[in-house]
Protein backbone atom coordinates (compact mmCIF):
# COMPACT_ATOMS: atom_id res chain seq x y z
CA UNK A 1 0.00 0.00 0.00
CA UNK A 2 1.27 3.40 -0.87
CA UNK A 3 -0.04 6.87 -2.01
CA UNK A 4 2.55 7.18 -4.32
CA UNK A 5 4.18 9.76 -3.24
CA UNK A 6 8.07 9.90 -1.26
CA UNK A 7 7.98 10.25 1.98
CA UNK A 8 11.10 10.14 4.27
CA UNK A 9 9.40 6.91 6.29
CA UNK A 10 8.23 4.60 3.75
CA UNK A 11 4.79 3.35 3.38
CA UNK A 12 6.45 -0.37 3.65
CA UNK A 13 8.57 0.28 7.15
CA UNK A 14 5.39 2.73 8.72
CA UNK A 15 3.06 -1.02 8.03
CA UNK A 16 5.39 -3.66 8.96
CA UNK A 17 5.94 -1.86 12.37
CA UNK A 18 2.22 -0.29 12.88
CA UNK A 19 0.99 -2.95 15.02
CA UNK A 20 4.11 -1.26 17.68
CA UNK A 21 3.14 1.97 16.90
CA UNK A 22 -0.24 0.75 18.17
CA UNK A 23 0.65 -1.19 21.15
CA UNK A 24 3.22 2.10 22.23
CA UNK A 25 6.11 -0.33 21.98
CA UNK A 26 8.48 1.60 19.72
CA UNK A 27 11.06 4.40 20.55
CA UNK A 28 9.54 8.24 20.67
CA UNK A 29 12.10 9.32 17.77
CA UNK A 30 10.31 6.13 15.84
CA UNK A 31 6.59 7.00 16.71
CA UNK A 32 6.76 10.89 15.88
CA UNK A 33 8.28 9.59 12.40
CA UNK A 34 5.24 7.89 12.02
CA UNK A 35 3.19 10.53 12.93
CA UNK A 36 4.66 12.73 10.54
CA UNK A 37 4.20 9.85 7.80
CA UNK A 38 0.12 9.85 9.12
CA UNK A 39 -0.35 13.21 8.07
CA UNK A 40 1.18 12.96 4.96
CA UNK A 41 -0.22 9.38 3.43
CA UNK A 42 -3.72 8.87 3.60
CA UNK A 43 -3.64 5.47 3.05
CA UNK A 44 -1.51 5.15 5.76
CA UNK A 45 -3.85 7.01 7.89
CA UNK A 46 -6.76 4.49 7.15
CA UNK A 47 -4.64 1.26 7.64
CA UNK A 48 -3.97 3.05 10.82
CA UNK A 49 -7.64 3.84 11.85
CA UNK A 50 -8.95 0.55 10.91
CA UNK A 51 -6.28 -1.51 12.74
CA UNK A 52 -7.09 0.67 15.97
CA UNK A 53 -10.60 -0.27 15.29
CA UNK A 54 -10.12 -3.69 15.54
CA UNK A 55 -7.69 -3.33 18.34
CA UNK A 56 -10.19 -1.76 20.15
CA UNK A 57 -13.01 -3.98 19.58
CA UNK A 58 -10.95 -7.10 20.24
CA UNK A 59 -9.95 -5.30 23.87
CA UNK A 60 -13.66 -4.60 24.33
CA UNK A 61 -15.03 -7.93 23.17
CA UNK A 62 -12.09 -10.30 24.62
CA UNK A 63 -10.35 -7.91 27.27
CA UNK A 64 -10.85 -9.75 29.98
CA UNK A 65 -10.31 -13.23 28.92
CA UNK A 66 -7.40 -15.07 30.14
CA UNK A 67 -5.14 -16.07 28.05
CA UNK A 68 -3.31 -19.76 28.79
CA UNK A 69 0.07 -19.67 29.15
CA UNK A 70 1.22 -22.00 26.88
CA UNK A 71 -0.90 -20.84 23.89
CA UNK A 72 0.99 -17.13 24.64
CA UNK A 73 3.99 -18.66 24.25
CA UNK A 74 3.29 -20.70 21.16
CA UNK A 75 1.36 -17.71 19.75
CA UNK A 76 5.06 -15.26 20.27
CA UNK A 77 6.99 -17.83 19.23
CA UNK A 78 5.10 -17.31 15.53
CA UNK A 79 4.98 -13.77 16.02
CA UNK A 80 9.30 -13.54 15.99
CA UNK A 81 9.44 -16.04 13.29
CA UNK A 82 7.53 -14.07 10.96
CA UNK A 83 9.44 -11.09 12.25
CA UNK A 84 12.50 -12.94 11.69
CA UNK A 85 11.53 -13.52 8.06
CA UNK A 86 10.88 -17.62 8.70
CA UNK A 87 8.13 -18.77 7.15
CA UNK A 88 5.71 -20.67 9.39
CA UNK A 89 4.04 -24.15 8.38
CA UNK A 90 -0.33 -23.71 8.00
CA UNK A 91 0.03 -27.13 10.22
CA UNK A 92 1.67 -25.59 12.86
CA UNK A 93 -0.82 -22.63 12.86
CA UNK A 94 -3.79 -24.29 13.11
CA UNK A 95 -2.31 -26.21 15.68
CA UNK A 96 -2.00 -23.12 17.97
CA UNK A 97 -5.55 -22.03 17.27
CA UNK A 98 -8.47 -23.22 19.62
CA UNK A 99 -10.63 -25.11 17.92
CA UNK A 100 -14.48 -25.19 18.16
CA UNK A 101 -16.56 -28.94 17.20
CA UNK A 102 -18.42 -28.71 13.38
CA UNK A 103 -22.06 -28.32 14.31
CA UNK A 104 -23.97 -30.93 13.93
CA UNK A 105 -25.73 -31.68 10.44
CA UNK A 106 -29.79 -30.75 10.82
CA UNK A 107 -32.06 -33.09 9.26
């Protein structure tokens, strides 16, 4: 995604880091860049606002759930491979992700 246009923080780096920017886990130097970028790409700006949507209604919807421990781990341990550039394998996914029974055919 990209307006076209240069900007000094590409459109690539400012989405490949936005979920940080989101969770205010990136340096202040690194979040006022992005900023800047904001005001300058619209499409940007909406990737922003719609991510912080869903952010939001996740927290409001699931905030209080507990997590288990072991999925957390499971489910970081994916998150810094794909960071790291691994690929991960669709079996190993789906292994991490709760699973609810097929319902039951209706006759």
């Amino acid at each position: 995604m990209s307006c076209g246009e240069p900007h000094e923080t590409d459109c690539s780096e400012v989405l490949d880091h936005l979920y940080e920017f989101l969770d205010n886990e990136m340096p202040d130097s690194d979040c006022t860049k992005f900023e800047v970028h904001f005001e300058e790409c619209s499409p940007c700006l909406e990737k922003y606002g719609l991510e912080q949507a869903v952010k939001k209604l996740v927290k409001r919807c699931c905030g209080s759930d507990d997590v288990p421990t072991d999925l957390r781990a499971k489910v970081m341990g994916r998150i810094d491979l794909i960071r790291s550039g691994h690929l991960v394998p669709e079996q190993e996914v789906t292994a991490i992700l709760p699973t609810t029974p097929a319902p039951a055919p209706q006759e």
